[in-house]
C-alpha atoms as a PDB file:
ATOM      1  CA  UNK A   1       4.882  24.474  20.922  1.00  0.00           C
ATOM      2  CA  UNK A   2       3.843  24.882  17.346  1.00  0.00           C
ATOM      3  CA  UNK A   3       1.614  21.864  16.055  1.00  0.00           C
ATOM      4  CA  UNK A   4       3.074  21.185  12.522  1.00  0.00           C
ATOM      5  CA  UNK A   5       1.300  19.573   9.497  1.00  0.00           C
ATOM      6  CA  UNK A   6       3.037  18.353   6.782  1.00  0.00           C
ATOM      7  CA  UNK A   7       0.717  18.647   3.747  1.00  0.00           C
ATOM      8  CA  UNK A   8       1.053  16.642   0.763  1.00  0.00           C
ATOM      9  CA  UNK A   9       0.006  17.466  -2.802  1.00  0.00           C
ATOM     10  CA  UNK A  10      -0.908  15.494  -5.647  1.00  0.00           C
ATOM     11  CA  UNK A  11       1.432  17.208  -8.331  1.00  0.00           C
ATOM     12  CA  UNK A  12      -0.129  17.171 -11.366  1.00  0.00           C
ATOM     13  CA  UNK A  13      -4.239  18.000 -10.416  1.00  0.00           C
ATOM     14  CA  UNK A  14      -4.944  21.472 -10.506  1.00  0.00           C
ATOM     15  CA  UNK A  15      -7.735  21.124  -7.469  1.00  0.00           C
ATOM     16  CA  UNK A  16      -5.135  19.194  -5.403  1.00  0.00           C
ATOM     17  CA  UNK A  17      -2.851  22.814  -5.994  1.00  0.00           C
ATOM     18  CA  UNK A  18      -6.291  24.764  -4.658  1.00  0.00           C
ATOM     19  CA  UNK A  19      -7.322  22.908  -2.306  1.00  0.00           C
ATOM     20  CA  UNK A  20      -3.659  22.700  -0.506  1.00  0.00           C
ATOM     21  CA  UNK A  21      -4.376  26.716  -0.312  1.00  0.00           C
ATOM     22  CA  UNK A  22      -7.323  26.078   1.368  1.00  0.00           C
ATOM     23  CA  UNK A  23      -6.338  23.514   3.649  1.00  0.00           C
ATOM     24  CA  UNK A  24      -3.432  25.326   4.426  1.00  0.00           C
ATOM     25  CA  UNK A  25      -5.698  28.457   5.652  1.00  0.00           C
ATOM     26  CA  UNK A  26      -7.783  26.687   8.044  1.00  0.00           C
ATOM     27  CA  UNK A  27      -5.009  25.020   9.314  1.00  0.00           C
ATOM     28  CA  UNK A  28      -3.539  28.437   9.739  1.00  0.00           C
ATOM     29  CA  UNK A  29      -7.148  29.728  11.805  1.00  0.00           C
ATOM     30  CA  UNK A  30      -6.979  26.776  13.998  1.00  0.00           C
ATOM     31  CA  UNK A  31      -3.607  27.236  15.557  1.00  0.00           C
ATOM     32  CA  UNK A  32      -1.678  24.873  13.302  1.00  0.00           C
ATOM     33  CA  UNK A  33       1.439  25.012  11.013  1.00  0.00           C
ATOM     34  CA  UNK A  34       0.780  23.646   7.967  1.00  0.00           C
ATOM     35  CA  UNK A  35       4.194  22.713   6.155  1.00  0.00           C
ATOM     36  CA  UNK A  36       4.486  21.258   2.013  1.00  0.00           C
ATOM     37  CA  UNK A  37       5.960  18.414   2.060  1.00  0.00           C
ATOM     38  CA  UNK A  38       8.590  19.979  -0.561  1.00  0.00           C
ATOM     39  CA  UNK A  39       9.913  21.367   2.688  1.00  0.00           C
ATOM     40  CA  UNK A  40      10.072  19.068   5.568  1.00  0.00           C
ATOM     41  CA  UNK A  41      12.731  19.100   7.868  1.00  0.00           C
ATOM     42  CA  UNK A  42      14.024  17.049  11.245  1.00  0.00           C
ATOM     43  CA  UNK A  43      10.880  18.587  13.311  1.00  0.00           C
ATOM     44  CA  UNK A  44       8.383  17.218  14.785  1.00  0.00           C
ATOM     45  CA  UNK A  45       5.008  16.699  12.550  1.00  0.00           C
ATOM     46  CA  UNK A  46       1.796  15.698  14.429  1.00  0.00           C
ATOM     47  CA  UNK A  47       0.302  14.593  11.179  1.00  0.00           C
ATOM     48  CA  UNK A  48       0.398  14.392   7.861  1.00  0.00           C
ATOM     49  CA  UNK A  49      -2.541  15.306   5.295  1.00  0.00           C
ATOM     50  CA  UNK A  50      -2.370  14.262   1.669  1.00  0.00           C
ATOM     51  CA  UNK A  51      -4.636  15.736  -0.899  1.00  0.00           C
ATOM     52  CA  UNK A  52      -4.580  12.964  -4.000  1.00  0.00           C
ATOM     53  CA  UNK A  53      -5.353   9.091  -4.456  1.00  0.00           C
ATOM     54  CA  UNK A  54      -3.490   6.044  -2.898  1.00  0.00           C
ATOM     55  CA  UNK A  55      -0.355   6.839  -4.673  1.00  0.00           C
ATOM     56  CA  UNK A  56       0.020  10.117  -2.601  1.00  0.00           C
ATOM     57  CA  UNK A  57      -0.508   8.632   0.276  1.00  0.00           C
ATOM     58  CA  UNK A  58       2.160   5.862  -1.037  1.00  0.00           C
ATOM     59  CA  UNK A  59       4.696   9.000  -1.539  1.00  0.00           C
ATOM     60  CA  UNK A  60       3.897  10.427   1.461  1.00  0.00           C
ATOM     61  CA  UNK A  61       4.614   7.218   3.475  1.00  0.00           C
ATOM     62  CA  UNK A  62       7.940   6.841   1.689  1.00  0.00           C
ATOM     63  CA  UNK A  63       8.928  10.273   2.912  1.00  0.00           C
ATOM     64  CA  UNK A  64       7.755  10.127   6.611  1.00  0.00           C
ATOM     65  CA  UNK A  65       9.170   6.399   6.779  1.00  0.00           C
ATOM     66  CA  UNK A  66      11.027   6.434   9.959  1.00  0.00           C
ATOM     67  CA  UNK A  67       9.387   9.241  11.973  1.00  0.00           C
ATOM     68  CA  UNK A  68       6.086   7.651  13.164  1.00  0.00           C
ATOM     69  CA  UNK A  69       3.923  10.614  11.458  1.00  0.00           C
ATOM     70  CA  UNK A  70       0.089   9.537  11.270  1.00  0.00           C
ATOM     71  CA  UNK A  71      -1.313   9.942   7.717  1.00  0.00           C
ATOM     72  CA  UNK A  72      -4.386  11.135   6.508  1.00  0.00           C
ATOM     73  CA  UNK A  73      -5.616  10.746   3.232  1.00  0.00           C
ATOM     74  CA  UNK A  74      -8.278  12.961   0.878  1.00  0.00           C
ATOM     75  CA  UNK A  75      -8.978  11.823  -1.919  1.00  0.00           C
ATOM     76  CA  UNK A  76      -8.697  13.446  -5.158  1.00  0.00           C
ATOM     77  CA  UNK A  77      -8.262  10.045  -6.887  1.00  0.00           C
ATOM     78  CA  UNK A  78     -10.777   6.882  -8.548  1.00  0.00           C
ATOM     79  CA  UNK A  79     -11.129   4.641  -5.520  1.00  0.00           C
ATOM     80  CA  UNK A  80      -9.100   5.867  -3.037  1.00  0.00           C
ATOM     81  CA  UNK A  81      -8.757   2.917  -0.639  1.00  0.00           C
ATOM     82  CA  UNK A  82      -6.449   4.421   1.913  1.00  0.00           C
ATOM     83  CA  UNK A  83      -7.659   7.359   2.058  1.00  0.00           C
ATOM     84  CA  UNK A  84     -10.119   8.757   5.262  1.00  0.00           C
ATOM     85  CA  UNK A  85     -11.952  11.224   3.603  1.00  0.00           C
ATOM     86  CA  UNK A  86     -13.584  12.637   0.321  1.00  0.00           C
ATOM     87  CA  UNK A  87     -12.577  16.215  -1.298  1.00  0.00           C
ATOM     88  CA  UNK A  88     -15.796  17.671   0.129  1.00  0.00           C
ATOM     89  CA  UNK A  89     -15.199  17.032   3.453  1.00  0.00           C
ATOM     90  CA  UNK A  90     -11.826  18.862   3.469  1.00  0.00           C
ATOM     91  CA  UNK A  91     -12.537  21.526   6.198  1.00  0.00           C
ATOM     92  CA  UNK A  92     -13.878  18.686   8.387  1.00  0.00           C
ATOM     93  CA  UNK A  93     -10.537  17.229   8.314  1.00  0.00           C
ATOM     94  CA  UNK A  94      -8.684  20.265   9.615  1.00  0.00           C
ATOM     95  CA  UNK A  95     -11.104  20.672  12.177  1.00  0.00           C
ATOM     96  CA  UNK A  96     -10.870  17.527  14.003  1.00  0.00           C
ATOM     97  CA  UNK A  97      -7.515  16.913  13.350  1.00  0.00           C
ATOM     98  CA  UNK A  98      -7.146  20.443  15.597  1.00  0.00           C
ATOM     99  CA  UNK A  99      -9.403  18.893  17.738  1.00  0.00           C
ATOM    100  CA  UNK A 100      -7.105  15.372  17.798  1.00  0.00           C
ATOM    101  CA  UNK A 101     -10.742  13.717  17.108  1.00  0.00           C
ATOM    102  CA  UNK A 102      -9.234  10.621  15.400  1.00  0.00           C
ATOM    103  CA  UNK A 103      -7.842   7.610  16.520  1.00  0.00           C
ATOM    104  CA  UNK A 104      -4.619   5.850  14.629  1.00  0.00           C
ATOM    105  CA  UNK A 105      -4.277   2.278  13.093  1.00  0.00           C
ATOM    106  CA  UNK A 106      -0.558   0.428  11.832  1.00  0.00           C
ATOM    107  CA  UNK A 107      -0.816  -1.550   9.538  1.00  0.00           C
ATOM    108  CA  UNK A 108       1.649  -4.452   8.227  1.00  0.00           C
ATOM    109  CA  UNK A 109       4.359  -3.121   5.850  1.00  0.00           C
ATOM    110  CA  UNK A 110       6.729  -5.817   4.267  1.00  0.00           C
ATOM    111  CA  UNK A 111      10.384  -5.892   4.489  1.00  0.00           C
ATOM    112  CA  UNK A 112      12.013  -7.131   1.462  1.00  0.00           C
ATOM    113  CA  UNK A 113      15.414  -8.725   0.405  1.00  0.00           C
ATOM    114  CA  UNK A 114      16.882  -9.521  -3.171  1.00  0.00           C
ATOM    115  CA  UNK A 115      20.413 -11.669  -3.469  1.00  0.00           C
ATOM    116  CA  UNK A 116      21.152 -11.640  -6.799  1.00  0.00           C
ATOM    117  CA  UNK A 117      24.182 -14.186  -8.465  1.00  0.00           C
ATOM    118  CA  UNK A 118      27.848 -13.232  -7.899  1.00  0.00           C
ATOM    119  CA  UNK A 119      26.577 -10.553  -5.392  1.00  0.00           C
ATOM    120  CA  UNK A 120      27.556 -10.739  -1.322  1.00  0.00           C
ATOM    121  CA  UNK A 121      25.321  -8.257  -0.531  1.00  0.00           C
ATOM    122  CA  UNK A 122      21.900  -8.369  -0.925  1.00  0.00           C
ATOM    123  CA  UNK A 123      19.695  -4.885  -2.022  1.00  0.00           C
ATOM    124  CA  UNK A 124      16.936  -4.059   0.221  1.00  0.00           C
ATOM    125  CA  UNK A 125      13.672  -2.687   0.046  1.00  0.00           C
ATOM    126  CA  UNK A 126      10.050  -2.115   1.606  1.00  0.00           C
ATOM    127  CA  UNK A 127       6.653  -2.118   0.779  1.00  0.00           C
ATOM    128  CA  UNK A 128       3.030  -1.254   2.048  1.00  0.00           C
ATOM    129  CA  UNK A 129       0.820  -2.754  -0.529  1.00  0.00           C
ATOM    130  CA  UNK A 130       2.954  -5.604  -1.925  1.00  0.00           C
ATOM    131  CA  UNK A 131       6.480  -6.425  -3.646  1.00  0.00           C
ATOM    132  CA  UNK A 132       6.177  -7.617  -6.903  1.00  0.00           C
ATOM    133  CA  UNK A 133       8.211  -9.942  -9.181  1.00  0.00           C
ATOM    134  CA  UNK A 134       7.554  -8.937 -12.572  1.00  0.00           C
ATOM    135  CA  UNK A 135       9.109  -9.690 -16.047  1.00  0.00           C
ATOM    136  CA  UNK A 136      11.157  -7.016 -17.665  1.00  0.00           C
ATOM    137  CA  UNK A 137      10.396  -8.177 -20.831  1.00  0.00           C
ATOM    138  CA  UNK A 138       6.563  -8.046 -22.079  1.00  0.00           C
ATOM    139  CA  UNK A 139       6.668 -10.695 -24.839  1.00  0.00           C
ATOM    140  CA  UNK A 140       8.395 -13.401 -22.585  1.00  0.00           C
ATOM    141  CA  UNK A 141       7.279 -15.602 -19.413  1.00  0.00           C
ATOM    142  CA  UNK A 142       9.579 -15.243 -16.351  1.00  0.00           C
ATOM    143  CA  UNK A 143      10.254 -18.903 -14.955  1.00  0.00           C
ATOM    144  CA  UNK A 144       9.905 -19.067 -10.609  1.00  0.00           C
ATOM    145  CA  UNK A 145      10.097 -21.087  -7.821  1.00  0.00           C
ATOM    146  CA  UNK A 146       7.800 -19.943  -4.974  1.00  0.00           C
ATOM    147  CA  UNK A 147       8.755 -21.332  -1.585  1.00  0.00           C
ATOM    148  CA  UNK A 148       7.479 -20.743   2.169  1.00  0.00           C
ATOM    149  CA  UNK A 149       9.185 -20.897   5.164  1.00  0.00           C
ATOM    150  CA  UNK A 150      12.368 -21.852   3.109  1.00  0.00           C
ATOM    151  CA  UNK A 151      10.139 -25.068   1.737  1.00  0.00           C
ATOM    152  CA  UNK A 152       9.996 -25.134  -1.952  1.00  0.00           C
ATOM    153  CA  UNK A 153       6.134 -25.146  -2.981  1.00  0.00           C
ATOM    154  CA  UNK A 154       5.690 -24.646  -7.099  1.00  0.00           C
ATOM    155  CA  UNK A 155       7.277 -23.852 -10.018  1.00  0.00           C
ATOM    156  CA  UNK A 156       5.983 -22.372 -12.893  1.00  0.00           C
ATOM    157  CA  UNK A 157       6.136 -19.330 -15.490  1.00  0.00           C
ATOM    158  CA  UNK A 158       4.535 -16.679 -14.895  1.00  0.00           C
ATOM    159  CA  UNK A 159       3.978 -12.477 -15.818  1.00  0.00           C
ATOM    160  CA  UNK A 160       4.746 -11.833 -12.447  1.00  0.00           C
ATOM    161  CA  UNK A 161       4.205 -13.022  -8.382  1.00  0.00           C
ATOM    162  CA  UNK A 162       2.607 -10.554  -5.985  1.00  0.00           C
ATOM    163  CA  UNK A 163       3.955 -10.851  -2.039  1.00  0.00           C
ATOM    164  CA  UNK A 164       1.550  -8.840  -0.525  1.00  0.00           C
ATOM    165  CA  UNK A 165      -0.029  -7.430   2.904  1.00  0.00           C
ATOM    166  CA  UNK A 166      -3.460  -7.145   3.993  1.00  0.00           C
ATOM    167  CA  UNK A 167      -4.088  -3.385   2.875  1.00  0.00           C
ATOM    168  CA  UNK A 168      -2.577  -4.395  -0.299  1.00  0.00           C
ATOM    169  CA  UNK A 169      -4.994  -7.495  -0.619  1.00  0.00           C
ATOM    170  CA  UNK A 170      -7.162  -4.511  -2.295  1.00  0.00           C
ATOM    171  CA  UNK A 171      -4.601  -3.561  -5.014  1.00  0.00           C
ATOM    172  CA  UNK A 172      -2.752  -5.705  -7.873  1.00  0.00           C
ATOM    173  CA  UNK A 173      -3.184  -8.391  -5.821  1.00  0.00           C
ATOM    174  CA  UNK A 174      -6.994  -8.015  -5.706  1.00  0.00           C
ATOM    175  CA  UNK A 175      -6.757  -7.644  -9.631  1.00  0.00           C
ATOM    176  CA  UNK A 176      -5.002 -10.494  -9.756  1.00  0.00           C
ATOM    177  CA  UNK A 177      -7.374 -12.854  -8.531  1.00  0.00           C
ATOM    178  CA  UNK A 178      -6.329 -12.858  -4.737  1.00  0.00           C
ATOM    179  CA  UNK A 179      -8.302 -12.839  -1.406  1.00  0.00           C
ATOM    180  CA  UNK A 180      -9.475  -9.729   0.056  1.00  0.00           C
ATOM    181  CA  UNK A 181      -8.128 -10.093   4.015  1.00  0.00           C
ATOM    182  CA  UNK A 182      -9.221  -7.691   6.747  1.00  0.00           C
ATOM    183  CA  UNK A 183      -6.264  -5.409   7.822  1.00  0.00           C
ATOM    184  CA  UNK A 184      -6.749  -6.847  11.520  1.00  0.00           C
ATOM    185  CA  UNK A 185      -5.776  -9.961  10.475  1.00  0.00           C
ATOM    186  CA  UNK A 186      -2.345 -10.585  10.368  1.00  0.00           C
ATOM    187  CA  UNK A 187      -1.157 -12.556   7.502  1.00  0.00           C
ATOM    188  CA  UNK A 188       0.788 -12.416   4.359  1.00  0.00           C
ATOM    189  CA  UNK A 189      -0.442 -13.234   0.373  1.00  0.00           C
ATOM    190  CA  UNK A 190       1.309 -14.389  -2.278  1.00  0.00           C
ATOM    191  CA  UNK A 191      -0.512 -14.213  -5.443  1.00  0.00           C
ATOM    192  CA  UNK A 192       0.857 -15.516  -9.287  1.00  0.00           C
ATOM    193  CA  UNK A 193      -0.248 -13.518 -11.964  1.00  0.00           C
ATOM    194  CA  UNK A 194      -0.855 -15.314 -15.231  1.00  0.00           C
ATOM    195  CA  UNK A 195       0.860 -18.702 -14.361  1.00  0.00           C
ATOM    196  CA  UNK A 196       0.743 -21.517 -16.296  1.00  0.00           C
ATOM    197  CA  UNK A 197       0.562 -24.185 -14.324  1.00  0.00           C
ATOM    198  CA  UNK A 198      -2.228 -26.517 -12.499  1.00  0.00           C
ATOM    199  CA  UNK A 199      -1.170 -24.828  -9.043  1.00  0.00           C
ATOM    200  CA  UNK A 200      -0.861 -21.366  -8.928  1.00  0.00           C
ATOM    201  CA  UNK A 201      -3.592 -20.457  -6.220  1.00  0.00           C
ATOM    202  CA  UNK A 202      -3.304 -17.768  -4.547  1.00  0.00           C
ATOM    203  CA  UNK A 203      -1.348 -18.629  -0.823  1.00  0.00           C
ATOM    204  CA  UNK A 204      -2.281 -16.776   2.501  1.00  0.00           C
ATOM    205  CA  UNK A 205       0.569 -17.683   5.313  1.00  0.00           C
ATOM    206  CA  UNK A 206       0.930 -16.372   8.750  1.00  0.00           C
ATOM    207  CA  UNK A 207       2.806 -13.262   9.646  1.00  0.00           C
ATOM    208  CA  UNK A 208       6.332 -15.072  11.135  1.00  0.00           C
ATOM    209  CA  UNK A 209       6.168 -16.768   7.742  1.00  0.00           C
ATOM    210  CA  UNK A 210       9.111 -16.417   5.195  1.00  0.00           C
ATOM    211  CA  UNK A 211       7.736 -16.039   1.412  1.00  0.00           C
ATOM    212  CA  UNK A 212      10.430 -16.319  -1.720  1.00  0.00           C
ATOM    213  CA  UNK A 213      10.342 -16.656  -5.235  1.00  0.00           C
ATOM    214  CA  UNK A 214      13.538 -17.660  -7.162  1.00  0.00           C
ATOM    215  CA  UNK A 215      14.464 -16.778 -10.541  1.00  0.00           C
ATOM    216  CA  UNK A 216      15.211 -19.585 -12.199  1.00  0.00           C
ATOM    217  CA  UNK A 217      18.286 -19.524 -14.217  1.00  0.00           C
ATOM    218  CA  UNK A 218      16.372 -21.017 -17.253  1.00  0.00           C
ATOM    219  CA  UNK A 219      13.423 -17.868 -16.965  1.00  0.00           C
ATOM    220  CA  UNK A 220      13.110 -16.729 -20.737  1.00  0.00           C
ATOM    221  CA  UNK A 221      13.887 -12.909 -19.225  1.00  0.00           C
ATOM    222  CA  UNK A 222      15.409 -11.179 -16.197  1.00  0.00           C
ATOM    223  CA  UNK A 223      12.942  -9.718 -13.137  1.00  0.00           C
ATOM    224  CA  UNK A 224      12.717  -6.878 -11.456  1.00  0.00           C
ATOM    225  CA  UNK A 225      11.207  -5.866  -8.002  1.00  0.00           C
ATOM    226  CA  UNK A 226       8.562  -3.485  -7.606  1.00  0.00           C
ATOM    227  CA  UNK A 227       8.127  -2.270  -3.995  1.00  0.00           C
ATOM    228  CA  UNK A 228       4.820  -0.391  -3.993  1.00  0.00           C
ATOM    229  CA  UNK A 229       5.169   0.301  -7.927  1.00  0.00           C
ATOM    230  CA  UNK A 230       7.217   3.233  -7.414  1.00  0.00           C
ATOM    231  CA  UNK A 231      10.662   1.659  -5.763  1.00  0.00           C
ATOM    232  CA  UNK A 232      12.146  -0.768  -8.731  1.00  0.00           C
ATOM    233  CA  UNK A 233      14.803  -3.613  -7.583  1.00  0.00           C
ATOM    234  CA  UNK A 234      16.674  -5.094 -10.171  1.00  0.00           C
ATOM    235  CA  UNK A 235      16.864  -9.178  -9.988  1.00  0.00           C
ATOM    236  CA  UNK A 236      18.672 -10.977 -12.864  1.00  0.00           C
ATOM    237  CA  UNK A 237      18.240 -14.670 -13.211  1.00  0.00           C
ATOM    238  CA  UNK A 238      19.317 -16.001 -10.779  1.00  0.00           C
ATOM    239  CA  UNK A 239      18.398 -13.961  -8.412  1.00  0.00           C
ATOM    240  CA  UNK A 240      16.457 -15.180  -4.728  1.00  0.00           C
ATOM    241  CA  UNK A 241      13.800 -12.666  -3.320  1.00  0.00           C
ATOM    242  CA  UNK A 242      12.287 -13.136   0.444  1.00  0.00           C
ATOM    243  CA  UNK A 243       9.739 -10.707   1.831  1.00  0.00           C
ATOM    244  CA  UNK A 244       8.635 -10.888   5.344  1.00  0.00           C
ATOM    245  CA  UNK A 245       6.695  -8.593   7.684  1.00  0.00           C
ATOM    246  CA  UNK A 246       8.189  -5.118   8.358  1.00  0.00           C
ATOM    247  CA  UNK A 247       9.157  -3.975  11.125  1.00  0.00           C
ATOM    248  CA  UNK A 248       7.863  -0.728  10.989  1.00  0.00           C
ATOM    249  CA  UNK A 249       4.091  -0.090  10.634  1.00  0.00           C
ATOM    250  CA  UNK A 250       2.781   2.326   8.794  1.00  0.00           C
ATOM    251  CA  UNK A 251       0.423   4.891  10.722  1.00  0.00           C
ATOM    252  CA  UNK A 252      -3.035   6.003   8.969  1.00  0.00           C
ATOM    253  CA  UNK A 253      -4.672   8.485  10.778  1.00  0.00           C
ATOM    254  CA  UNK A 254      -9.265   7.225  10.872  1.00  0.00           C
ATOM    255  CA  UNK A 255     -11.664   9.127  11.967  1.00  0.00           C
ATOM    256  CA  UNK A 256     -14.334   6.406  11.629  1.00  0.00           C
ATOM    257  CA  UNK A 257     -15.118   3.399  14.050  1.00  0.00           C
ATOM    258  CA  UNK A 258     -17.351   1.391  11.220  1.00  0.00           C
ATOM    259  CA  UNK A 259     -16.222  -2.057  10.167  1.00  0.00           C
ATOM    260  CA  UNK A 260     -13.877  -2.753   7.264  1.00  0.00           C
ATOM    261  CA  UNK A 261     -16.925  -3.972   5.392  1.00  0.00           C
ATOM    262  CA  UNK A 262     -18.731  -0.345   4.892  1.00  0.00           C
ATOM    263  CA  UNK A 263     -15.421   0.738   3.631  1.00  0.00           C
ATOM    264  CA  UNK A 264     -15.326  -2.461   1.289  1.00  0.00           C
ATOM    265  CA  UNK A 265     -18.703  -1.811   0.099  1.00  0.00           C
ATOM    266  CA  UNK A 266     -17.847   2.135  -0.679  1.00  0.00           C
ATOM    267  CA  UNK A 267     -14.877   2.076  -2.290  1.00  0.00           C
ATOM    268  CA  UNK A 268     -16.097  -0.643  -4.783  1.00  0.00           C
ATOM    269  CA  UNK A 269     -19.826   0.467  -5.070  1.00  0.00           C
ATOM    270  CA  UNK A 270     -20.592  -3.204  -3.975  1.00  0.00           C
ATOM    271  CA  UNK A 271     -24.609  -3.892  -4.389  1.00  0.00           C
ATOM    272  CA  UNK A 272     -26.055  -5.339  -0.834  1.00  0.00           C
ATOM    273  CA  UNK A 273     -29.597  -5.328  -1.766  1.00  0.00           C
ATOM    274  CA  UNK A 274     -31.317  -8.352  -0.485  1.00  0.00           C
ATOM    275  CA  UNK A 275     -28.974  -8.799   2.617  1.00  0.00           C
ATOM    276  CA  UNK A 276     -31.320  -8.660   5.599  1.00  0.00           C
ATOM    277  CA  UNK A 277     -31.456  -5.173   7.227  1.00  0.00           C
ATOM    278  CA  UNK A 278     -31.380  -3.333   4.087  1.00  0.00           C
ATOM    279  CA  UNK A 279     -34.266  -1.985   2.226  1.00  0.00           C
ATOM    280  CA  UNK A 280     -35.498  -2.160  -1.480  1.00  0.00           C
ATOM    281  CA  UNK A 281     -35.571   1.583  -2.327  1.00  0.00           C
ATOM    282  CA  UNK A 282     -39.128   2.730  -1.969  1.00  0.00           C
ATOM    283  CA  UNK A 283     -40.142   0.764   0.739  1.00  0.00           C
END
């Protein structure tokens, strides 16, 4: 049976186009089918490499949803959270993926639910990161109620609220002033942006937890839902939004076995010296 790759392409970076050449000839001298994503089909897929930053590996999420493909990121992009490799280390990735030298982890996704007035049925969506309830106009504060567990909690204006999961507690929500969680731990953040009000901390619940955020009838402007930043949800005045854990994980193929915090203190360039067990360079 063939082993099929579906290979992903950021599509606007020249390298990404030569490097999916590239990739796509080793893959080809190791025994495996590599496939663009452009053309993917009811097969089976033993994995799924995407050459770009954490929004292609976003996209390619959103297309495999469903089918239990692993993912495996290289980045092309800034930071580059979810991704598992650097550009350099390309070939490395084709070889032990034909070797199956990698080990899978699922993480949280967030189901998401938006009744909006005069509506019976609600709209639907799903995130990885986070779902957030932002202001469609910029010059105006859109007015909330954040409740958990269907418990009313605060109520305040804000720019927006951020409902997000632990792999997204290292995107807007980190920018927004919200805890960075481990992706073992299972729990859900909700994080306002730009409230003014005295509480407007940012909440971590558990993962059976319910999190809303109602838009008050009196909010200066209408909302919309962002799932991700790419999958927009309209919600009027009005409107009640609940987000709870997905069903459906999301699988990211890791070839590592280090703890989150070496990834932490990559990605973000984090200085450590002084913590015992490091040296002063030079000594």
């Amino acid at each position: 049976m063939s082993r099929r790759v579906l290979v992903f392409t950021h599509p606007t970076r020249p390298q990404a186009s030569v490097l999916a050449r590239t990739v796509a000839q080793d893959l080809a001298t190791v025994g495996m089918e590599p496939v663009p994503a452009e053309e993917i089909d009811d097969g089976d897929y033993e994995l799924a490499i995407v050459l770009g930053g954490d929004g292609s590996i976003l996209r390619a999420a959103e297309v495999t949803r469903g089918r239990g493909i692993p993912i495996i990121g290289v980045n092309l992009g800034h930071v580059g959270f979810l991704a598992e490799s650097e550009v350099d280390h390309a070939s490395e990735v084709v070889r032990r993926a034909a070797e199956r030298d990698y080990h899978v982890d699922e993480r949280m996704t967030l189901e998401v639910t938006v009744q909006r007035p005069g509506e019976r049925v609600p709209e639907r969506g799903w995130a990885i990161n986070e779902a957030t309830v932002e202001k469609t106009e910029r010059d105006r504060m859109i007015e909330v109620a954040i409740g958990i567990d269907g418990r009313g909690v605060s109520t305040f204006g804000c720019d927006a609220v951020v409902l997000a999961t632990p792999t997204g507690s290292t995107a807007y929500a980190f920018s927004g002033g919200g805890p960075i969680v481990w992706p073992n731990v299972e729990a859900l953040l909700l994080v306002p942006i730009s409230a003014h009000a005295l509480f407007t901390r940012p909440i971590v619940v558990g993962p059976a937890s319910v999190m809303a955020v109602e838009i008050l009838g009196r909010s200066y402007t209408d909302g919309v839902v962002w799932c991700d930043g790419r999958r927009a949800i309209a919600a009027p005045a009005g409107s009640h939004v609940e987000v709870v854990r997905g069903t459906e994980p999301v699988r990211l193929a890791r070839f590592g076995t280090g703890p989150f915090t070496d990834r932490l203190v990559k990605k973000f360039d984090l200085p450590v010296t002084g913590w015992r067990g490091s040296r002063e360079e030079g000594e």
